[in-house]
PDB file of N, CA and C in Angstrom:
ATOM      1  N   UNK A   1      19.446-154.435 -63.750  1.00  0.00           N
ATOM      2  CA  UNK A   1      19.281-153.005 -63.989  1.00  0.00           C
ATOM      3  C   UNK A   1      18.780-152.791 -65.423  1.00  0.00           C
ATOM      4  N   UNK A   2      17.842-152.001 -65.775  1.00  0.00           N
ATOM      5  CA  UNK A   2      17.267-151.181 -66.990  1.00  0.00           C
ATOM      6  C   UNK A   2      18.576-151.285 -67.698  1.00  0.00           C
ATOM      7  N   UNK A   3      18.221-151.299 -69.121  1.00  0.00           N
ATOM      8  CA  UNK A   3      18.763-150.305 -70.259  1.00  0.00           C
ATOM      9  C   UNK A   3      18.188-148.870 -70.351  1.00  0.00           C
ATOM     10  N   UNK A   4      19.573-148.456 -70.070  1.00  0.00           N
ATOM     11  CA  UNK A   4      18.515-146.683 -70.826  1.00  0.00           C
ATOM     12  C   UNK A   4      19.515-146.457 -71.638  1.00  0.00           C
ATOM     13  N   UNK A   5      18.898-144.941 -72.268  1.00  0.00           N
ATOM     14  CA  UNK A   5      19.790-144.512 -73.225  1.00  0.00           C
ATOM     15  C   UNK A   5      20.423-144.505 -74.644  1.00  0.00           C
ATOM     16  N   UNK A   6      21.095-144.236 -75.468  1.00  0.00           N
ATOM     17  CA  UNK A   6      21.183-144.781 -77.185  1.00  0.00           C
ATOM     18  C   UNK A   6      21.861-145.951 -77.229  1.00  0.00           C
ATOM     19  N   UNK A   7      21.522-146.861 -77.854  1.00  0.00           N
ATOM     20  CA  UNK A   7      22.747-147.895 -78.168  1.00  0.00           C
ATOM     21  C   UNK A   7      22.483-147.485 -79.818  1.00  0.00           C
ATOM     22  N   UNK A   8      23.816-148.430 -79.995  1.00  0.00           N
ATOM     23  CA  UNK A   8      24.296-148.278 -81.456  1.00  0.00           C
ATOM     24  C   UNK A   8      24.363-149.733 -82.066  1.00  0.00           C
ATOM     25  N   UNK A   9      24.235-150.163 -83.013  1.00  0.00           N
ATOM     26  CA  UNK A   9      24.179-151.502 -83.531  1.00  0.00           C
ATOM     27  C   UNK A   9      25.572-152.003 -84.047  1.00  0.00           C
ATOM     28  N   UNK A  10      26.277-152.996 -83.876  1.00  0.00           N
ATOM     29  CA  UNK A  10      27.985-152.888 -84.442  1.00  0.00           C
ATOM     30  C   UNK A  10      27.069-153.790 -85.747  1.00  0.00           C
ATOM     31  N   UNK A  11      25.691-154.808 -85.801  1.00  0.00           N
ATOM     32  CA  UNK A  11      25.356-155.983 -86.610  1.00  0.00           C
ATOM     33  C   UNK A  11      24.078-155.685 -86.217  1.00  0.00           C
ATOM     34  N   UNK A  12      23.137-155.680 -87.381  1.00  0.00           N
ATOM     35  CA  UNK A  12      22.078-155.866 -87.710  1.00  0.00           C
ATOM     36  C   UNK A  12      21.584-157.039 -87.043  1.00  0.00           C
ATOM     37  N   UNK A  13      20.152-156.355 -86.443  1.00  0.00           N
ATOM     38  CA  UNK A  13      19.265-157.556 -84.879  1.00  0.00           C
ATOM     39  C   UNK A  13      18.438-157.460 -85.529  1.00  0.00           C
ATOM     40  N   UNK A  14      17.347-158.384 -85.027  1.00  0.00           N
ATOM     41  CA  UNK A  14      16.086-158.992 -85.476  1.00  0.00           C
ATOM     42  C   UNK A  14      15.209-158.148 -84.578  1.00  0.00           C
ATOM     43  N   UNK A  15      14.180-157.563 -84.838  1.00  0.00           N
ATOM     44  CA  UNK A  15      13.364-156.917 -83.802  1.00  0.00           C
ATOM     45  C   UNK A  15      11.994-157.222 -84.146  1.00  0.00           C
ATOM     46  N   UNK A  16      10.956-156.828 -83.229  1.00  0.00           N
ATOM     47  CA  UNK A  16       9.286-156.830 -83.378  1.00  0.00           C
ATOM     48  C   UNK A  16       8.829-155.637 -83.775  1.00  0.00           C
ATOM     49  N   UNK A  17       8.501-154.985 -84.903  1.00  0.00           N
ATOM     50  CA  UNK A  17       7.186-154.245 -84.821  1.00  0.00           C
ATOM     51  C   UNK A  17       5.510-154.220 -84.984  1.00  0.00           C
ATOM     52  N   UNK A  18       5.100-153.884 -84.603  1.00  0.00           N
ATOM     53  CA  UNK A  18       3.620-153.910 -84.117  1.00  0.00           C
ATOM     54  C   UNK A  18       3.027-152.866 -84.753  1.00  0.00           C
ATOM     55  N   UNK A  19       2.158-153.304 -85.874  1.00  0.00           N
ATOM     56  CA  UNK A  19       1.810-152.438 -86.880  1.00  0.00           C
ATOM     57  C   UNK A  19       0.178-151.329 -85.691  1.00  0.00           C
ATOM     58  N   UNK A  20       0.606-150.492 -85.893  1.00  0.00           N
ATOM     59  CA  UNK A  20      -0.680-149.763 -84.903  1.00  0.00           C
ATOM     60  C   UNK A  20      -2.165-149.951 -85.221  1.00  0.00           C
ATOM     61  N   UNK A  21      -2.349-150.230 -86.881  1.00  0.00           N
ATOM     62  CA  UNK A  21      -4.054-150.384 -87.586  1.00  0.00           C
ATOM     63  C   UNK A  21      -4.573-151.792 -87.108  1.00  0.00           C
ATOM     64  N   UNK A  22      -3.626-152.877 -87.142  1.00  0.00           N
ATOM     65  CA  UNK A  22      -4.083-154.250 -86.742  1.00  0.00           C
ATOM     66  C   UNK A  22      -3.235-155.052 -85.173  1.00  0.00           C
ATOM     67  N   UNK A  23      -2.511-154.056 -85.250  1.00  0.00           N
ATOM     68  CA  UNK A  23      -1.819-154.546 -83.637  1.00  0.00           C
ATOM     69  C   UNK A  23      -1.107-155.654 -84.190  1.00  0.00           C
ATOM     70  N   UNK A  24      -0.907-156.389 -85.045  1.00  0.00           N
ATOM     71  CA  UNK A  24       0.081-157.673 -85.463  1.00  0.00           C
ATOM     72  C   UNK A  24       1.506-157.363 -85.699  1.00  0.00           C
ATOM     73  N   UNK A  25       2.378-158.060 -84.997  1.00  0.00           N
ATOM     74  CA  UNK A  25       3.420-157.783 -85.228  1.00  0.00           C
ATOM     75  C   UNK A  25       4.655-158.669 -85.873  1.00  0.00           C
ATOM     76  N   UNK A  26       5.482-158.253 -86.424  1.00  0.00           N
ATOM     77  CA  UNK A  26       6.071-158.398 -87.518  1.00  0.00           C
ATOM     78  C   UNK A  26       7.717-158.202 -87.413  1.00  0.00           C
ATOM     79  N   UNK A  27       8.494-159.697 -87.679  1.00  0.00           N
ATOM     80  CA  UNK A  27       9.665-159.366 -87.401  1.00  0.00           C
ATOM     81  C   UNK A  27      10.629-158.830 -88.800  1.00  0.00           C
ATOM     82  N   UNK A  28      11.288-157.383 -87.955  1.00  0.00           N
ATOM     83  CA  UNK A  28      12.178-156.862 -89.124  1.00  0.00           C
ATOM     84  C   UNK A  28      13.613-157.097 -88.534  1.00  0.00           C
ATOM     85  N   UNK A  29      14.399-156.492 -89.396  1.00  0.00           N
ATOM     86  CA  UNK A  29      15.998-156.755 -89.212  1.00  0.00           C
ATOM     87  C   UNK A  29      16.657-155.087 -89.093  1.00  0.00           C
ATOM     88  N   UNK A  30      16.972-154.094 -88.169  1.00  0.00           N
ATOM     89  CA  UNK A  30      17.543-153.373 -88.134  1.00  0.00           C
ATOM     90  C   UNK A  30      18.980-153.241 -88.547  1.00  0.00           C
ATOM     91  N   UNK A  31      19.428-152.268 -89.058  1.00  0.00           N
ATOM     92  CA  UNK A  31      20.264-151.865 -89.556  1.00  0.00           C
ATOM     93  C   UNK A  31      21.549-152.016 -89.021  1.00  0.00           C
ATOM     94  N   UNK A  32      22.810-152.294 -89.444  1.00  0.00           N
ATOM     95  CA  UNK A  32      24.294-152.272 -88.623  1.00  0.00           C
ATOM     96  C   UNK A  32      24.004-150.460 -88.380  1.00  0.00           C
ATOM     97  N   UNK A  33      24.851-150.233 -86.988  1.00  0.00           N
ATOM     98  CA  UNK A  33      25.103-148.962 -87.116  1.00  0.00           C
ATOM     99  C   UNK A  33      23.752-147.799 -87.155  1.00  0.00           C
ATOM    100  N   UNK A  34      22.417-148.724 -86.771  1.00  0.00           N
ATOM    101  CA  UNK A  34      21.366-148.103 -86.477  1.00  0.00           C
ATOM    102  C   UNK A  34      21.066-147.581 -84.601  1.00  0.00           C
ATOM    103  N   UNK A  35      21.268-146.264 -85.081  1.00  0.00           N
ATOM    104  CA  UNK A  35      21.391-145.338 -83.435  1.00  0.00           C
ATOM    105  C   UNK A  35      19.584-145.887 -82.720  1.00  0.00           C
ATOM    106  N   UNK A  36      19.677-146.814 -81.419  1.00  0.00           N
ATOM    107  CA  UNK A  36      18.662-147.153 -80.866  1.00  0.00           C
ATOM    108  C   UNK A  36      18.445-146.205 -79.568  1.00  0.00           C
ATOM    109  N   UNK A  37      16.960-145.886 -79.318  1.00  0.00           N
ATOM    110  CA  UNK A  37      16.926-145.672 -77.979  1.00  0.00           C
ATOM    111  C   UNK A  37      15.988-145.768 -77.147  1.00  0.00           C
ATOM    112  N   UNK A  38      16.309-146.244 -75.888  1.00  0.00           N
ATOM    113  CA  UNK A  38      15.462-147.495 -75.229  1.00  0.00           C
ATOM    114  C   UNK A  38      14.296-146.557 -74.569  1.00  0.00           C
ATOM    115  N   UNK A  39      12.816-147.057 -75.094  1.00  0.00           N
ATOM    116  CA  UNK A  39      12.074-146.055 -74.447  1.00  0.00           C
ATOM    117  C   UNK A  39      11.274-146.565 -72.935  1.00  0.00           C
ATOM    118  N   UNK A  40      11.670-148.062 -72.982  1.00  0.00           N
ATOM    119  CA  UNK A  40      10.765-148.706 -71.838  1.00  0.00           C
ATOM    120  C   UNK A  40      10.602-150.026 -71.982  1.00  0.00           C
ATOM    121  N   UNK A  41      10.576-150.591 -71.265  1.00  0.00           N
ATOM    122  CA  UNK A  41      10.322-152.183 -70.847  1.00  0.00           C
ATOM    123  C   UNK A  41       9.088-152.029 -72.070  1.00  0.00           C
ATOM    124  N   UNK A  42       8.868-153.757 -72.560  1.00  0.00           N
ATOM    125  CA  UNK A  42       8.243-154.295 -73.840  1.00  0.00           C
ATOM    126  C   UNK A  42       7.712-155.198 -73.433  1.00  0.00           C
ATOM    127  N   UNK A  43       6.165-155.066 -74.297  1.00  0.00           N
ATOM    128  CA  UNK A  43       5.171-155.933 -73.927  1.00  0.00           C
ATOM    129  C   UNK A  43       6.023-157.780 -73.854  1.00  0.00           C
ATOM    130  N   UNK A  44       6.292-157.689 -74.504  1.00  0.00           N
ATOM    131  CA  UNK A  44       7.070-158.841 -74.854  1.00  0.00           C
ATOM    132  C   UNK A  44       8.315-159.514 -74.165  1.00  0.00           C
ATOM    133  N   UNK A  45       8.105-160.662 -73.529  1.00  0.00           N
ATOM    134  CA  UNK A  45       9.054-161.444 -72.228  1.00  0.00           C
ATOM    135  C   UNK A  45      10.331-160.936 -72.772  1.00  0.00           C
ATOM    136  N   UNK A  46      11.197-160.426 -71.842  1.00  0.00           N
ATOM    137  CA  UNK A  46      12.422-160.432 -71.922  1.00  0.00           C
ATOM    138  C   UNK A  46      13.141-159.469 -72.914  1.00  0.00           C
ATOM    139  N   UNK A  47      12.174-158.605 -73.665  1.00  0.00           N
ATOM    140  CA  UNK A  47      12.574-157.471 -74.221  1.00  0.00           C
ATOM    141  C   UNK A  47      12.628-156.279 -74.040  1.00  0.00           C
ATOM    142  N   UNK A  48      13.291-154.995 -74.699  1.00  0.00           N
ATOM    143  CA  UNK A  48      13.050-154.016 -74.425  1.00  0.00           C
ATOM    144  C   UNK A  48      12.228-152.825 -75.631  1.00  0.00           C
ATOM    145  N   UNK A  49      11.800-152.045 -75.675  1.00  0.00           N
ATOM    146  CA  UNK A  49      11.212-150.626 -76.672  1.00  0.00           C
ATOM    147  C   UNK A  49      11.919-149.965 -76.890  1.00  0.00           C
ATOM    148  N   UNK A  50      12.768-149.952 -78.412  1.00  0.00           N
ATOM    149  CA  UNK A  50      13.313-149.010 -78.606  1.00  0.00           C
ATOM    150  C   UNK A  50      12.726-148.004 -79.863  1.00  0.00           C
ATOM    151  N   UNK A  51      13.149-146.982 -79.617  1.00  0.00           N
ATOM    152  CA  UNK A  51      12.661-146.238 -81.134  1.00  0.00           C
ATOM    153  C   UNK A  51      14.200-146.031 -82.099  1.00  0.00           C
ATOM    154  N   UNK A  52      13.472-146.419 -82.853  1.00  0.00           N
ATOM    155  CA  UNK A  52      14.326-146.106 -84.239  1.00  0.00           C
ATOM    156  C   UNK A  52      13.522-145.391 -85.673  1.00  0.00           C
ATOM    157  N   UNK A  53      14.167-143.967 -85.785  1.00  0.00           N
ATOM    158  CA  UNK A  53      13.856-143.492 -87.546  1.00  0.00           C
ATOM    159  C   UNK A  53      12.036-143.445 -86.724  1.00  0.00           C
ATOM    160  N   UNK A  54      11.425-142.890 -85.683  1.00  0.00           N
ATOM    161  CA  UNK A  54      10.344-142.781 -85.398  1.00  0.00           C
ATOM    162  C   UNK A  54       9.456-143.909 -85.044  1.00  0.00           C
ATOM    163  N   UNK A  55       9.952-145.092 -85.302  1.00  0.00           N
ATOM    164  CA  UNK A  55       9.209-146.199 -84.967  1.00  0.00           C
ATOM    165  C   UNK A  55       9.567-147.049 -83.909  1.00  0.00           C
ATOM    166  N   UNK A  56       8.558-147.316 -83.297  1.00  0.00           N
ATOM    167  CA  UNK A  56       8.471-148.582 -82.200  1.00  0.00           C
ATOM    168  C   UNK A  56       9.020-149.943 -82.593  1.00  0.00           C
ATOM    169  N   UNK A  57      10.226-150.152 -81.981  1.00  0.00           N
ATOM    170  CA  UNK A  57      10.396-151.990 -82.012  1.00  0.00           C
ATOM    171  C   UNK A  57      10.618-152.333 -80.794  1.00  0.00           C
ATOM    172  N   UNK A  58      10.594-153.795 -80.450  1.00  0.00           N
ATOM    173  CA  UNK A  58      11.120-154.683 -79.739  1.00  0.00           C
ATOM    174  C   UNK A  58      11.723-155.356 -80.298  1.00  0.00           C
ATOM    175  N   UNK A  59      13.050-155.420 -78.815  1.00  0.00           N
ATOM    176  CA  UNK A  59      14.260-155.836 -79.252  1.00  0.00           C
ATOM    177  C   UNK A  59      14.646-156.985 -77.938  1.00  0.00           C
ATOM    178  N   UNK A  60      15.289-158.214 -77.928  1.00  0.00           N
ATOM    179  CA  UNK A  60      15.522-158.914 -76.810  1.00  0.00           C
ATOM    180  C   UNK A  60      16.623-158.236 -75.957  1.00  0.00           C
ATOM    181  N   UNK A  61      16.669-158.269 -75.017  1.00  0.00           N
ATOM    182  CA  UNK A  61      17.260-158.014 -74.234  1.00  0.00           C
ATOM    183  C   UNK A  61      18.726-157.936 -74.302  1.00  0.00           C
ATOM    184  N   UNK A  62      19.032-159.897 -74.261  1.00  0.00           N
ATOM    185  CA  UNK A  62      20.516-159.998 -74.457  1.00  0.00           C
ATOM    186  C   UNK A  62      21.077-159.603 -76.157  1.00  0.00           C
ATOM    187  N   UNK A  63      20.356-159.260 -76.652  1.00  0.00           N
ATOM    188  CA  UNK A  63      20.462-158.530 -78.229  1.00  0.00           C
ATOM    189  C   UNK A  63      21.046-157.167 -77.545  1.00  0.00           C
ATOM    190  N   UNK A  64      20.274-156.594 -76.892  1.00  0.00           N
ATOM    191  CA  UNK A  64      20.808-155.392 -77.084  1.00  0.00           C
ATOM    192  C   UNK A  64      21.713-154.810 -76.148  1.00  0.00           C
ATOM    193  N   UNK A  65      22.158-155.981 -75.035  1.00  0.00           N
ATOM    194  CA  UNK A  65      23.463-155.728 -74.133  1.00  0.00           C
ATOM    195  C   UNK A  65      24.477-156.223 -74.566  1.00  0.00           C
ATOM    196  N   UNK A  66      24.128-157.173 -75.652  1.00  0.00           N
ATOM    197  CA  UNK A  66      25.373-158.331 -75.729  1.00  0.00           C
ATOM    198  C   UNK A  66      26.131-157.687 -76.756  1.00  0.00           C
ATOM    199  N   UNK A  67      27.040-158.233 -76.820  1.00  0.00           N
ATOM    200  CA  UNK A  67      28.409-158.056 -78.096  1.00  0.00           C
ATOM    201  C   UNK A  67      28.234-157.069 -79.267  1.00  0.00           C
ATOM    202  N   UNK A  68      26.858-157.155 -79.751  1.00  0.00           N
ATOM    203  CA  UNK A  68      26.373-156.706 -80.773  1.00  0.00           C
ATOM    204  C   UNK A  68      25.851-155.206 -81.211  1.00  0.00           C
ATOM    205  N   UNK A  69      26.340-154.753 -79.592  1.00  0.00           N
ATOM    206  CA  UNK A  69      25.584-153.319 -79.694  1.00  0.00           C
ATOM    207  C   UNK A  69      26.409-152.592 -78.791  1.00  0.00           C
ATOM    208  N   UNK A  70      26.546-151.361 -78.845  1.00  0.00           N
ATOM    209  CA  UNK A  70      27.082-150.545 -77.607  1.00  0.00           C
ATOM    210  C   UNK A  70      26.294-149.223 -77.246  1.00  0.00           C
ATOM    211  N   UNK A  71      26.693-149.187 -75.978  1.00  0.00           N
ATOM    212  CA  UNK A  71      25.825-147.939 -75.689  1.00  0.00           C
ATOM    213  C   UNK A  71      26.461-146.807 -75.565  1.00  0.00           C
ATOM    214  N   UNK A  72      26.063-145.160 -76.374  1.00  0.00           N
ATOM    215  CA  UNK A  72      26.691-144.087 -76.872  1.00  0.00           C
ATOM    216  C   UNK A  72      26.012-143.139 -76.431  1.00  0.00           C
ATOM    217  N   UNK A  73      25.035-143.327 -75.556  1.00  0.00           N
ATOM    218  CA  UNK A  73      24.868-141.865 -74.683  1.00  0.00           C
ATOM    219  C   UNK A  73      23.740-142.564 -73.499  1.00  0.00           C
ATOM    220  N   UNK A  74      24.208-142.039 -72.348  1.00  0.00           N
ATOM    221  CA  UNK A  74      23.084-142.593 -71.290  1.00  0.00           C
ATOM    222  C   UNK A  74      22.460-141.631 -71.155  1.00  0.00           C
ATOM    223  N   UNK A  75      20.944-141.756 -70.900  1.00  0.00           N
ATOM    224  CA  UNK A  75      19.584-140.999 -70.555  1.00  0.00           C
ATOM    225  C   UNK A  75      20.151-139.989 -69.921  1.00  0.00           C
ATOM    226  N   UNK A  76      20.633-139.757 -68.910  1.00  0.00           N
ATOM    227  CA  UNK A  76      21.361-138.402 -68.398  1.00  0.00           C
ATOM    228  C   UNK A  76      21.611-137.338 -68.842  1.00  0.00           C
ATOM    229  N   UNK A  77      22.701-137.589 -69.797  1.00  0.00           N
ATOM    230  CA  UNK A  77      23.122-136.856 -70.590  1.00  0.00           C
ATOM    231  C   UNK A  77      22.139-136.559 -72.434  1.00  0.00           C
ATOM    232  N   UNK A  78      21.631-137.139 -72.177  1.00  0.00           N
ATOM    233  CA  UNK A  78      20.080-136.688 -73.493  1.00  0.00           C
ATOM    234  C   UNK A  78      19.333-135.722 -72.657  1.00  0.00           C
ATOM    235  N   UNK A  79      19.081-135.992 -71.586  1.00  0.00           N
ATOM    236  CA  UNK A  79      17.994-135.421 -70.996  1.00  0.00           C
ATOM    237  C   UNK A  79      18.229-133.513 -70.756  1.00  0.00           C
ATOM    238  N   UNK A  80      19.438-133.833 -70.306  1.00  0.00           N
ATOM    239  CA  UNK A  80      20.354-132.416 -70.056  1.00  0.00           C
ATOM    240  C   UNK A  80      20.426-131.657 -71.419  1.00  0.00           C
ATOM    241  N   UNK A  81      20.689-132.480 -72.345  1.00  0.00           N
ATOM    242  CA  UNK A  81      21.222-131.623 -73.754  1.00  0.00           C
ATOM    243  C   UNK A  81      19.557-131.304 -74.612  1.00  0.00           C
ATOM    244  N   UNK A  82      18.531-131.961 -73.921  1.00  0.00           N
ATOM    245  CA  UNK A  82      17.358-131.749 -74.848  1.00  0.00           C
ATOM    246  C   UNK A  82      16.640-130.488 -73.569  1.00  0.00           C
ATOM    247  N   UNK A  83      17.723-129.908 -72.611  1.00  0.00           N
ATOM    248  CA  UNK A  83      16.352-128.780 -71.873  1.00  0.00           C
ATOM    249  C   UNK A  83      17.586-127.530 -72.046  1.00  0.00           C
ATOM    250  N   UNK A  84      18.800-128.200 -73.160  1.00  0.00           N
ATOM    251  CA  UNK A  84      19.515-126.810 -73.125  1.00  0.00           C
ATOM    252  C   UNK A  84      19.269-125.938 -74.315  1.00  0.00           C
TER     253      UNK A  84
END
């Protein structure tokens, strides 16, 4: 099953961004306690798209189900509170 929805970081993950002028991408380290949210399956095997602070990363998968992260609002409930 998908990730949807915000996760939250308990420990700073390693992610991909993909600079938009040259398309090369570039691994950064997100923040402990950086609010993620998953916008869609990622070019990239086995990851997912999240936005953070306006920007596009990829993030692995078991990074962002595993131990290291929790999830603090499912798509549902965003979706509802952004047409009220």
């Amino acid at each position: 099953m998908p990730a949807t929805g915000v996760y939250r970081l308990g420990k700073s993950l390693a992610a991909v961004h993909f600079d938009q002028a040259d398309g090369k991408g570039r691994i950064v380290f997100l923040p402990e306690d950086a609010e993620l949210r998953v916008t869609g399956p990622s070019s990239l095997c086995e990851c997912f798209e999240v936005e953070f602070e306006d920007r596009f990363y990829n993030i692995f998968k078991v990074d962002l189900l595993g131990p290291r992260s929790s999830r603090i609002k499912p798509l549902r409930a965003m979706a509802v509170r952004a047409c009220a």
